[in-house]
Protein backbone atom coordinates (compact mmCIF):
# COMPACT_ATOMS: atom_id res chain seq x y z
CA UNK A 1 25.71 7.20 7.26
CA UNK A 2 25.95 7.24 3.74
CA UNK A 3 22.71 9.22 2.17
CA UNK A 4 21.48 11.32 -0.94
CA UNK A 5 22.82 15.37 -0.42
CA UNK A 6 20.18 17.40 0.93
CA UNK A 7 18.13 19.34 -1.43
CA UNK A 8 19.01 16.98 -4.09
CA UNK A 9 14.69 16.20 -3.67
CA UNK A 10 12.20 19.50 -4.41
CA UNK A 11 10.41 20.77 -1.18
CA UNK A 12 8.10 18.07 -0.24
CA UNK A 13 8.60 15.00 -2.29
CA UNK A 14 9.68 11.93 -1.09
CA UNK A 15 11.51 9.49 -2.46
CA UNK A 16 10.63 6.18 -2.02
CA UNK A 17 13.50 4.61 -2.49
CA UNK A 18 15.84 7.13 0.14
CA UNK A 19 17.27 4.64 1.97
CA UNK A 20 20.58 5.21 4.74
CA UNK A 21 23.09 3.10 4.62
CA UNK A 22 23.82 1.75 8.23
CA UNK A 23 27.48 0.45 8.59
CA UNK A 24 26.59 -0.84 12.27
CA UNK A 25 29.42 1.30 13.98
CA UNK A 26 29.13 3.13 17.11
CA UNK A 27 29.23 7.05 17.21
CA UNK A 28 29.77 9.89 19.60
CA UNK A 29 27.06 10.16 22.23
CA UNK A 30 25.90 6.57 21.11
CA UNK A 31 25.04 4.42 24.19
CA UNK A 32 26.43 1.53 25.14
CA UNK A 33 23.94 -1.71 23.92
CA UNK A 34 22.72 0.28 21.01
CA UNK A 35 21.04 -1.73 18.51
CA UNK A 36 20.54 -2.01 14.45
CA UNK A 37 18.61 -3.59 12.08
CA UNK A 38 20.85 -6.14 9.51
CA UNK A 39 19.54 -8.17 7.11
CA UNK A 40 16.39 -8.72 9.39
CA UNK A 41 18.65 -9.66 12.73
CA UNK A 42 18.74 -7.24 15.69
CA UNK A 43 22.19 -6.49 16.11
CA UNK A 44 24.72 -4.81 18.54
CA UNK A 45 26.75 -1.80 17.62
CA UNK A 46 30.79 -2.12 17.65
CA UNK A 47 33.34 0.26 17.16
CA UNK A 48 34.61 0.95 13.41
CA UNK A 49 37.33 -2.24 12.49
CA UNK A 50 40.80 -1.26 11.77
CA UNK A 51 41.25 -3.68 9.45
CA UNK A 52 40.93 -2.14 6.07
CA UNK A 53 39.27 -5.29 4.25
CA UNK A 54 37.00 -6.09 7.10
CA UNK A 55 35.78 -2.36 6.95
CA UNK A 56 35.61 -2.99 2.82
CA UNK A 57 33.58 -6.13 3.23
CA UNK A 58 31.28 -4.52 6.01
CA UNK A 59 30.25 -1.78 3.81
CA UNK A 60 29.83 -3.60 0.70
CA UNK A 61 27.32 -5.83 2.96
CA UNK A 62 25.90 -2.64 4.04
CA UNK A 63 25.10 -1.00 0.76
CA UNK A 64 24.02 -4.17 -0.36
CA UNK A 65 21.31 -4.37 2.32
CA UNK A 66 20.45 -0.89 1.58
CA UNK A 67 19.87 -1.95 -1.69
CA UNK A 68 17.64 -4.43 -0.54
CA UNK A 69 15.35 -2.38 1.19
CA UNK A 70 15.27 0.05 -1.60
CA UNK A 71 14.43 -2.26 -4.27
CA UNK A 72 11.39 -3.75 -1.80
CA UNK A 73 10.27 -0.06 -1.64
CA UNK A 74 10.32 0.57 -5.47
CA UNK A 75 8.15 -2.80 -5.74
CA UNK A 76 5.52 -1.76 -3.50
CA UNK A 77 5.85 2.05 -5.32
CA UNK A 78 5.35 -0.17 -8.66
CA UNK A 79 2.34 -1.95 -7.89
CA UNK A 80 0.74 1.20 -5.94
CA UNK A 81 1.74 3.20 -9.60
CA UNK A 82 0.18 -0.08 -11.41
CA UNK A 83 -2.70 0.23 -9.93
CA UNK A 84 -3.55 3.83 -9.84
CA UNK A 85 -2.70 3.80 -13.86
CA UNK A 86 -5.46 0.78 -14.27
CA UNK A 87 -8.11 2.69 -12.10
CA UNK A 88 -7.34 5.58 -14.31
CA UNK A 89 -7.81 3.90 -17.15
CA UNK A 90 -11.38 2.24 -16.08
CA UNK A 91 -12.78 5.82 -14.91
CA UNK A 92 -11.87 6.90 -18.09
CA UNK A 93 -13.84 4.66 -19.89
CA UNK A 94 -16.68 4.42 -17.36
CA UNK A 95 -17.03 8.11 -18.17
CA UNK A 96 -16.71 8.07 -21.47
CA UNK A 97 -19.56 5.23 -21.89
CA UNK A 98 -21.70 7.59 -19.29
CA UNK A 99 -21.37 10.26 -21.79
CA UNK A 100 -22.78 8.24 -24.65
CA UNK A 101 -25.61 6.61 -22.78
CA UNK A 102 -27.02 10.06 -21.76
């Protein structure tokens, strides 16, 4: 699996967008029926292709399903970042007209 290095993150924070990439290949110790999830389909694990354009195309379609799942992440982080920025923004002023009332 292709991923960011470790430590590249301080201690504690998470990314949102840290996503694997999963080429769908088996791997030692894997079991035999093993499963993974590709573009929304439940799919069997197979062993890594030999041909080198077949393995070119799979992990171009793997990165860009990655890149999929990252960008839906950032959205979500977007509209959570939205709307902690617009709460912000109305305690701020909610306090600020409290002050001048009193």
């Amino acid at each position: 699996m292709i991923g960011p290095a470790k430590g590249d993150a301080k201690q504690g924070q998470v990314q949102a967008s840290e996503v694997q990439i999963d080429l769908g290949y088996t791997y030692p110790g894997s079991q035999a029926g093993e499963t993974y999830r590709y573009m929304g389909m439940e799919l069997t694990r197979y062993p890594e292709p030999m041909d080198a354009k077949l393995k070119q195309m799979n992990e171009i379609c793997a990165t860009w399903d990655a890149m999929n799942e990252a960008a839906k992440l950032n959205k979500v982080a977007a509209a959570w970042t939205a709307a902690s920025v617009a709460l912000g923004a109305l305690s701020a002023i909610v306090w600020r007209y409290s002050l001048i009332s009193n």
